[in-house]
C-alpha atoms as a PDB file:
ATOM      1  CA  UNK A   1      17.976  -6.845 -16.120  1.00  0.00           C
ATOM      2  CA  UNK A   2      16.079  -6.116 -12.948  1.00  0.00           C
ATOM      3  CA  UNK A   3      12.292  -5.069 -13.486  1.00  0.00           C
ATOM      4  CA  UNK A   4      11.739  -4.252 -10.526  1.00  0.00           C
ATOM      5  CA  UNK A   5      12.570  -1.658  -7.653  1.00  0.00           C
ATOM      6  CA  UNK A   6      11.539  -1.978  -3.918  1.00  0.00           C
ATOM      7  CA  UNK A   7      11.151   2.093  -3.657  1.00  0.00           C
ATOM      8  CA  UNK A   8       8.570   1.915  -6.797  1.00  0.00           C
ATOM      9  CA  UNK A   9       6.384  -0.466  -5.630  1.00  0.00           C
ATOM     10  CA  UNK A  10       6.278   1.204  -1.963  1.00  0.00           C
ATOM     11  CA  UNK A  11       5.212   4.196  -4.338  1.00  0.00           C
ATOM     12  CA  UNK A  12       2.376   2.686  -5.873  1.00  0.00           C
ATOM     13  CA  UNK A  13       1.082   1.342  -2.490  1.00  0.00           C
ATOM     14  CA  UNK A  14       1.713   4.687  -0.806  1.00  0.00           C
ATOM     15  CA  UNK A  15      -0.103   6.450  -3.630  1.00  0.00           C
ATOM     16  CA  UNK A  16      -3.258   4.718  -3.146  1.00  0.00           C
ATOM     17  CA  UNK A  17      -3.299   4.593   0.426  1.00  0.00           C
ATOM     18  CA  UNK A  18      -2.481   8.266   0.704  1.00  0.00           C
ATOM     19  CA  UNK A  19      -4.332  10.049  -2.120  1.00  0.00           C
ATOM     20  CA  UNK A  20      -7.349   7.533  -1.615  1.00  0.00           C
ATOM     21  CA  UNK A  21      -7.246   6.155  -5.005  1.00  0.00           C
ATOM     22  CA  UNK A  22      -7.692   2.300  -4.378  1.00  0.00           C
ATOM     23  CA  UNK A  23     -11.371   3.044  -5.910  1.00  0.00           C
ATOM     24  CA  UNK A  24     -10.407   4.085  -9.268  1.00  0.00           C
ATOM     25  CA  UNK A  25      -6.628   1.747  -9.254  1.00  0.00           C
ATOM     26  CA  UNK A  26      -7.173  -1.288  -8.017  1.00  0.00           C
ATOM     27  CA  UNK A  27      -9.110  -2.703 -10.917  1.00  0.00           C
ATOM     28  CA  UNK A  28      -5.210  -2.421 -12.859  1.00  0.00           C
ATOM     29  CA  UNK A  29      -3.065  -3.592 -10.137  1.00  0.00           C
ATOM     30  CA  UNK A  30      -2.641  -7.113  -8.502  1.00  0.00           C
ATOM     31  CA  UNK A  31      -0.843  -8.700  -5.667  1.00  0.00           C
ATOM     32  CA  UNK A  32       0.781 -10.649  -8.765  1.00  0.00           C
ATOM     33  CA  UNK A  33       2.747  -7.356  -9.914  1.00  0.00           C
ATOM     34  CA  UNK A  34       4.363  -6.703  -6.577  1.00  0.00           C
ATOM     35  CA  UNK A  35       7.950  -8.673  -7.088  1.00  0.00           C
ATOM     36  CA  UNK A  36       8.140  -8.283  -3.059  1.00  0.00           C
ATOM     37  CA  UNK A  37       5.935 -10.892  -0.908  1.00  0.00           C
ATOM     38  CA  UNK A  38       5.940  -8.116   1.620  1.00  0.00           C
ATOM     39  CA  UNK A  39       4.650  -5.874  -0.821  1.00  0.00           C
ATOM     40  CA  UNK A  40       2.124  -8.435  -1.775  1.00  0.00           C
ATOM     41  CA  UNK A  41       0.503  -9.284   1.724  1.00  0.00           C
ATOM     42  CA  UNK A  42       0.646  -5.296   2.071  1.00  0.00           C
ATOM     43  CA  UNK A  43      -1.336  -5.108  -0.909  1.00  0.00           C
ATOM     44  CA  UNK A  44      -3.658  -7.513   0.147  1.00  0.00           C
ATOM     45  CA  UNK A  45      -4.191  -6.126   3.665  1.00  0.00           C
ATOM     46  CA  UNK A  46      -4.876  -2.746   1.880  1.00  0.00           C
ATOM     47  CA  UNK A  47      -7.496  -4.094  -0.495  1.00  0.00           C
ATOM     48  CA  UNK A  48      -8.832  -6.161   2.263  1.00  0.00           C
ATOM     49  CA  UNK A  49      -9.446  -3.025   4.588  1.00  0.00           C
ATOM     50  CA  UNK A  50     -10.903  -1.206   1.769  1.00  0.00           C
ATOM     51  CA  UNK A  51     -12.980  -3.551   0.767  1.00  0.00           C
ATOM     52  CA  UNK A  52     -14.681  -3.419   4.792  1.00  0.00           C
ATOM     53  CA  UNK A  53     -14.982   0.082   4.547  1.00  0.00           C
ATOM     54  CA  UNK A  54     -14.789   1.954   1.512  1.00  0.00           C
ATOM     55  CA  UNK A  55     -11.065   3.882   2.103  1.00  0.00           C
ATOM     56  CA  UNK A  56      -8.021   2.773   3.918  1.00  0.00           C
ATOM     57  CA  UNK A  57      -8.068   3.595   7.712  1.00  0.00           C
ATOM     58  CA  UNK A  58      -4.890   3.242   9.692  1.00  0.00           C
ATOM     59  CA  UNK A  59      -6.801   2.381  12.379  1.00  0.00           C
ATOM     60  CA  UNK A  60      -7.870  -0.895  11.335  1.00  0.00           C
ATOM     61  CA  UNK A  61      -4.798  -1.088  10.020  1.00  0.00           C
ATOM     62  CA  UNK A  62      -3.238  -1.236  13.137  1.00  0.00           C
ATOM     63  CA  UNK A  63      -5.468  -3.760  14.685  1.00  0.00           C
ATOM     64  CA  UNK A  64      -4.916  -5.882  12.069  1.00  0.00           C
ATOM     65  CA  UNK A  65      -1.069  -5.822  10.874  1.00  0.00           C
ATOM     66  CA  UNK A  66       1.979  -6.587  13.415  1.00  0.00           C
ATOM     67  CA  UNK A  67       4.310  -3.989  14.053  1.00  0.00           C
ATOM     68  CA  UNK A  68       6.415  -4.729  10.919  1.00  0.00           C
ATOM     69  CA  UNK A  69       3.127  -4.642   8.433  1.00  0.00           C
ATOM     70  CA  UNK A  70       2.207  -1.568  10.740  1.00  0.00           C
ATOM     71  CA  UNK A  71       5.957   0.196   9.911  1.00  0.00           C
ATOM     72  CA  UNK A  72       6.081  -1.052   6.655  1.00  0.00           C
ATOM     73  CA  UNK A  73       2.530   1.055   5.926  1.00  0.00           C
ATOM     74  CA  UNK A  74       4.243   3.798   7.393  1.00  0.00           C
ATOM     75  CA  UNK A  75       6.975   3.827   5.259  1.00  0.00           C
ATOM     76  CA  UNK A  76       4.972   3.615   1.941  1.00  0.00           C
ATOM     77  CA  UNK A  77       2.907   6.154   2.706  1.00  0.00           C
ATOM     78  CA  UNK A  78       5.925   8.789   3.624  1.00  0.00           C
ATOM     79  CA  UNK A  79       8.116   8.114  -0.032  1.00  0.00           C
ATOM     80  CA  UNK A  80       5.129   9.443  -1.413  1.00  0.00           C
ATOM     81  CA  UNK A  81       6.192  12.899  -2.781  1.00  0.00           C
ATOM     82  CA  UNK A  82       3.978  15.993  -1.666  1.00  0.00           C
ATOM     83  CA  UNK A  83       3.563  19.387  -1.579  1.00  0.00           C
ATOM     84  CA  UNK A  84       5.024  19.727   1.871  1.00  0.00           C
ATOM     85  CA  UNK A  85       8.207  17.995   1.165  1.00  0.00           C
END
């Protein structure tokens, strides 16, 4: 049985990087529970950033990621369900 699901975990990442919750989440998630190694380096790169300066900012994002990393951020962040949709 598969335990895992590629749309889930962009979820989770979206989640935190759009509702700014990496202060309170990141304490219960790891780059261990991402099944994708995409979704792990993401992860990383998102704690990382954080880490430097308190929230996520796309911005050093950018400078930091390739295009792929850059598209892949993009793509978390919009499967995030919102009022607007």
């Amino acid at each position: 049985m598969k335990t895992y699901d590629v749309e889930v975990e962009r979820s989770v990442i979206g989640c935190l990087i759009a509702f700014d919750h990496l202060q309170d989440k990141t304490p219960l998630i790891e780059k261990s529970d991402f099944y994708y190694a995409e979704h792990q380096k993401l992860f990383g790169t998102v704690l990382e950033i954080y880490r430097e300066t308190g929230t996520f900012d796309f911005i050093v994002a950018s400078a930091k990621c390739d295009s792929n990393m850059r598209s892949l951020i993009t793509a978390c962040v919009n499967i995030v369900p919102s009022s607007a949709n």
